[in-house]
C-alpha atoms as a PDB file:
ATOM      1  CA  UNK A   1      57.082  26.138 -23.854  1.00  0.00           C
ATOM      2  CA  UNK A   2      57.175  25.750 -20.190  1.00  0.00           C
ATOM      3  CA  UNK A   3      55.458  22.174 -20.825  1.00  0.00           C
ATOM      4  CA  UNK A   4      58.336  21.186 -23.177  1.00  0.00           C
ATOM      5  CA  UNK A   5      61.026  22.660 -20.114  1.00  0.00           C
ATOM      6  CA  UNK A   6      58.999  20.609 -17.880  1.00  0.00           C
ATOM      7  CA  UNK A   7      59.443  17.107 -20.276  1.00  0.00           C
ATOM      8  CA  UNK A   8      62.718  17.451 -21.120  1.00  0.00           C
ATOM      9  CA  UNK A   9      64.028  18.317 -17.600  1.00  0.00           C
ATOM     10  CA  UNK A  10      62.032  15.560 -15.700  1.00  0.00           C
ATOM     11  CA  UNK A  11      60.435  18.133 -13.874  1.00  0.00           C
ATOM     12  CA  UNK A  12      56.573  18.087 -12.851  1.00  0.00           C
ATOM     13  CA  UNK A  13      54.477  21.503 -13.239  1.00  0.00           C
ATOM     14  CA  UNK A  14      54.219  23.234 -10.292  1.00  0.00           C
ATOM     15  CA  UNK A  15      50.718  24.543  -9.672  1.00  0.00           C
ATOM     16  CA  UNK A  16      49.277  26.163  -6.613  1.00  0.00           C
ATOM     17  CA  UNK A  17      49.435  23.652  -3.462  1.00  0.00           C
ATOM     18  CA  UNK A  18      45.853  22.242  -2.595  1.00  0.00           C
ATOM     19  CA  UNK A  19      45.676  19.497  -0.181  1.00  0.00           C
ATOM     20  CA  UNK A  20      42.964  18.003   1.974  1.00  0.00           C
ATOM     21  CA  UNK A  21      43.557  15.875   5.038  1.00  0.00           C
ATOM     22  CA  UNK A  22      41.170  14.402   7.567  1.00  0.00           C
ATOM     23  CA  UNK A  23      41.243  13.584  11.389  1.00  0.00           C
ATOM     24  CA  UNK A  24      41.565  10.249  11.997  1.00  0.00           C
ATOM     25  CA  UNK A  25      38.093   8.034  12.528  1.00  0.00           C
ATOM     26  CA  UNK A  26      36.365   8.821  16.462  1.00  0.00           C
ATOM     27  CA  UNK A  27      35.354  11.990  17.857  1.00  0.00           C
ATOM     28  CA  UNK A  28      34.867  15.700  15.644  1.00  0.00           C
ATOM     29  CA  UNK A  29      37.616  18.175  16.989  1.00  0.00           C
ATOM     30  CA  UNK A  30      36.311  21.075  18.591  1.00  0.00           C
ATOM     31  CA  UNK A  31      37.293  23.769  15.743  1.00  0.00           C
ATOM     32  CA  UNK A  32      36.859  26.905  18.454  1.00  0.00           C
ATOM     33  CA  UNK A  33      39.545  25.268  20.793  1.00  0.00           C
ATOM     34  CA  UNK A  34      41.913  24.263  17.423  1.00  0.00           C
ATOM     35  CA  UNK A  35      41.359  27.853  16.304  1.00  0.00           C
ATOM     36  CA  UNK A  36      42.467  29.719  19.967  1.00  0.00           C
ATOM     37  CA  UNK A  37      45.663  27.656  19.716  1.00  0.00           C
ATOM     38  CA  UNK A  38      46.582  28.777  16.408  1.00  0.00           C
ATOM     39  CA  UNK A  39      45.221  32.318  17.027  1.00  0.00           C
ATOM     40  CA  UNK A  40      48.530  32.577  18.643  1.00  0.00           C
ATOM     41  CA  UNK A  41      50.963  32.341  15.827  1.00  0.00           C
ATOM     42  CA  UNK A  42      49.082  32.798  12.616  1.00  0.00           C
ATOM     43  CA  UNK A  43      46.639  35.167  11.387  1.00  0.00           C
ATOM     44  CA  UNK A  44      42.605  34.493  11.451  1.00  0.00           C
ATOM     45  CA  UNK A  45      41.235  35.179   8.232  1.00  0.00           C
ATOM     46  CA  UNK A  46      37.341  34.828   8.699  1.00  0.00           C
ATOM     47  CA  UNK A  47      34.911  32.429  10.389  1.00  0.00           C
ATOM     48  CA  UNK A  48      32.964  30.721   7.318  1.00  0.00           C
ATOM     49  CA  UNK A  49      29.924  28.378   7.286  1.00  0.00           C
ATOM     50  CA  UNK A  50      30.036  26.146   3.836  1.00  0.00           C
ATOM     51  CA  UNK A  51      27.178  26.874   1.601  1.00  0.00           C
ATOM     52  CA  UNK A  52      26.525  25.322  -1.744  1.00  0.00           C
ATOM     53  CA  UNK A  53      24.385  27.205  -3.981  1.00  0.00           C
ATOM     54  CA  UNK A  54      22.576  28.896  -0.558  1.00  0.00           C
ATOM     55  CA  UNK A  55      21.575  25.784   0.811  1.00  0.00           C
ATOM     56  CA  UNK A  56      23.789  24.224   4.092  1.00  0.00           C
ATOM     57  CA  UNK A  57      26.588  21.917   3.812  1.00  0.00           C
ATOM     58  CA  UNK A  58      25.817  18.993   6.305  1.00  0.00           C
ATOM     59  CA  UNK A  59      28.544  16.285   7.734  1.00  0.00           C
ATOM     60  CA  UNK A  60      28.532  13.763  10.427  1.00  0.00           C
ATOM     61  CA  UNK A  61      26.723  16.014  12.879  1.00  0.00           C
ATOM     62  CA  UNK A  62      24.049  17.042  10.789  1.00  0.00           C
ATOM     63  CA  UNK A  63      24.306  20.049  10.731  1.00  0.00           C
ATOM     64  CA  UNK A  64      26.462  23.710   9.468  1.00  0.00           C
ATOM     65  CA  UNK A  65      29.896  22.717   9.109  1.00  0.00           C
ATOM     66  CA  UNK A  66      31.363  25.459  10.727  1.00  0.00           C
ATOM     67  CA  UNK A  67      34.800  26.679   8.639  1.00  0.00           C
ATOM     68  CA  UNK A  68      37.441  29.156  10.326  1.00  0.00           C
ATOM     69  CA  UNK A  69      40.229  30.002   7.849  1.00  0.00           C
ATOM     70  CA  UNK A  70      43.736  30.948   8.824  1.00  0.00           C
ATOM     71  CA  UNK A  71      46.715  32.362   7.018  1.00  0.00           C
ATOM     72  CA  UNK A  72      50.689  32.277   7.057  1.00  0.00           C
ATOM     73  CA  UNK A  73      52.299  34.125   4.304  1.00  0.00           C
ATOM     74  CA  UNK A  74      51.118  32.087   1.730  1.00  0.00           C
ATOM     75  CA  UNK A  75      49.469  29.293   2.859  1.00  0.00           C
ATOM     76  CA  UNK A  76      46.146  29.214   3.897  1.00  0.00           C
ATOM     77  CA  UNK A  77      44.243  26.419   6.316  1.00  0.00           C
ATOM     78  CA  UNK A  78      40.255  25.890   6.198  1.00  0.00           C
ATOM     79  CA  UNK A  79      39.755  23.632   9.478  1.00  0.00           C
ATOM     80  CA  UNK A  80      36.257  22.003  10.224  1.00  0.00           C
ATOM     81  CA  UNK A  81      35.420  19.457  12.722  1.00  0.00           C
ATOM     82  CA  UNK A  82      36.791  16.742  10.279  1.00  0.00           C
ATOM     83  CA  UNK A  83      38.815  17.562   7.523  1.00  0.00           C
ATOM     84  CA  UNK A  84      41.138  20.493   6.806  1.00  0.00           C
ATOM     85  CA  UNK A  85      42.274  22.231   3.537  1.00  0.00           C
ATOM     86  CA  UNK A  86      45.347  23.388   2.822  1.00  0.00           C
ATOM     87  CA  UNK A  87      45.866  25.701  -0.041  1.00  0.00           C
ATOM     88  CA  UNK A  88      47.482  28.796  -1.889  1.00  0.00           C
ATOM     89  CA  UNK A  89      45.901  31.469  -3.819  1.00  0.00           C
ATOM     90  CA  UNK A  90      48.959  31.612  -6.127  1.00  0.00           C
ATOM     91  CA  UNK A  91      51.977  29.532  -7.126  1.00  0.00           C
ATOM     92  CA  UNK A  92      54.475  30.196  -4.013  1.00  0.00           C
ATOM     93  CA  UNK A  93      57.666  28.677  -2.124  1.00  0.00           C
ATOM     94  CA  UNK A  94      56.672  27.765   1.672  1.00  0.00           C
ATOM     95  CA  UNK A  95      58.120  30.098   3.829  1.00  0.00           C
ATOM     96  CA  UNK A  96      59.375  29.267   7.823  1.00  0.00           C
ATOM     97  CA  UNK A  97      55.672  30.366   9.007  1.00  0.00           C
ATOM     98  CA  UNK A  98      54.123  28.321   5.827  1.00  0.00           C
ATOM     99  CA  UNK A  99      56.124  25.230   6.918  1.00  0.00           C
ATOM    100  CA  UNK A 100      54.866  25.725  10.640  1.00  0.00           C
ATOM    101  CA  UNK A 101      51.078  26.017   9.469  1.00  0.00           C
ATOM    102  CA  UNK A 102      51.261  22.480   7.742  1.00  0.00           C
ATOM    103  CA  UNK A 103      53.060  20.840  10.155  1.00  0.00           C
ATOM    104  CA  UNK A 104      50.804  22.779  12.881  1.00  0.00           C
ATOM    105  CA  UNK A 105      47.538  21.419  11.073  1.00  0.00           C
ATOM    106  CA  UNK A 106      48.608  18.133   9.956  1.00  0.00           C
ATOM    107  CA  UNK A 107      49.197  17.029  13.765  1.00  0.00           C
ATOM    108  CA  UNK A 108      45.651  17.825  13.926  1.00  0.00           C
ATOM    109  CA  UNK A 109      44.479  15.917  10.629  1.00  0.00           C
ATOM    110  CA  UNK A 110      47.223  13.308   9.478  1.00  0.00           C
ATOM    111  CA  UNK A 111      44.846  11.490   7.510  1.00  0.00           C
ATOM    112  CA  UNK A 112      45.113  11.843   3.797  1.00  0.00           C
ATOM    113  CA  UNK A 113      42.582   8.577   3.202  1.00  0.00           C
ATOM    114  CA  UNK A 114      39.151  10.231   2.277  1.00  0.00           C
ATOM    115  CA  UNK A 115      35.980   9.135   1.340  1.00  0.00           C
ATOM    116  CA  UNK A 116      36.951   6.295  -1.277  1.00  0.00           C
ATOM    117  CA  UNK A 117      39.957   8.159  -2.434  1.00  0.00           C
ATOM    118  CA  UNK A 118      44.076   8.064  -1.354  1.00  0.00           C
ATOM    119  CA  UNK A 119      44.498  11.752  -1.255  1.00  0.00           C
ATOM    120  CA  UNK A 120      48.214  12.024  -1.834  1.00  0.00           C
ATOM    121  CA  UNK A 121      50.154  15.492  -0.486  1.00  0.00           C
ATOM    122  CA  UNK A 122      51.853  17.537  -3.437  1.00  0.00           C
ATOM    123  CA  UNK A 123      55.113  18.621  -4.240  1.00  0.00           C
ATOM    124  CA  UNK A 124      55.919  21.901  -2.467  1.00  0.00           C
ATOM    125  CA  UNK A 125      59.441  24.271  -2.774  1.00  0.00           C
ATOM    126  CA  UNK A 126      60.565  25.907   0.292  1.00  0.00           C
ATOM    127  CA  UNK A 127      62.336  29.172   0.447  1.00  0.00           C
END
């Protein structure tokens, strides 16, 4: 039903926002230094290193890639030396503190070109 709203209305399916950006080509960012700055508005989830299947993600340093996840309300941000994720657990409208986070992080990262792919941002309601 909701697909047939969707048609007839013009309007796309909202799904939960997932978007990855990178930092633009030159040095890694230092993610401890990112982190302490953001520390001071939003709210550190966890420290993560990526593992896949209990063996170590590597990147350009060859090495861990060290992951340190923050939170707004609904929004989350994964930030690593290179690339940052931006996501929700569940279908949402940004809030104020949401809207800060991404445009907080995407100072940081503005690159949406990835490895052979155009990552375009999604559609997003505010509150």
């Amino acid at each position: 039903m909701r697909k047939l709203l969707n048609a007839l209305t013009g309007v796309d399916e909202l799904k939960a926002y997932y978007h990855v950006s990178f930092k633009r080509w030159g040095r890694l960012y230092d993610v401890e230094k990112i982190s302490q700055r953001l520390q001071e508005k939003f709210t550190l989830v966890k420290t993560l290193v990526s593992l896949n299947y209990g063996l170590p993600v590597f990147s350009e340093l060859w090495g861990y890639v060290p992951e340190i996840l923050f939170k707004a309300d609904t929004l989350f941000a994964a930030i690593s030396p290179s690339r940052v994720t931006l996501f929700q657990k569940e279908i949402a409208s940004f809030t104020t503190k949401d809207l800060e986070l991404r445009k907080t992080i995407l100072k940081f990262y503005p690159a949406s070109l990835g490895p052979l792919v155009i990552n375009k941002e999604p559609k997003f309601n505010t509150r």
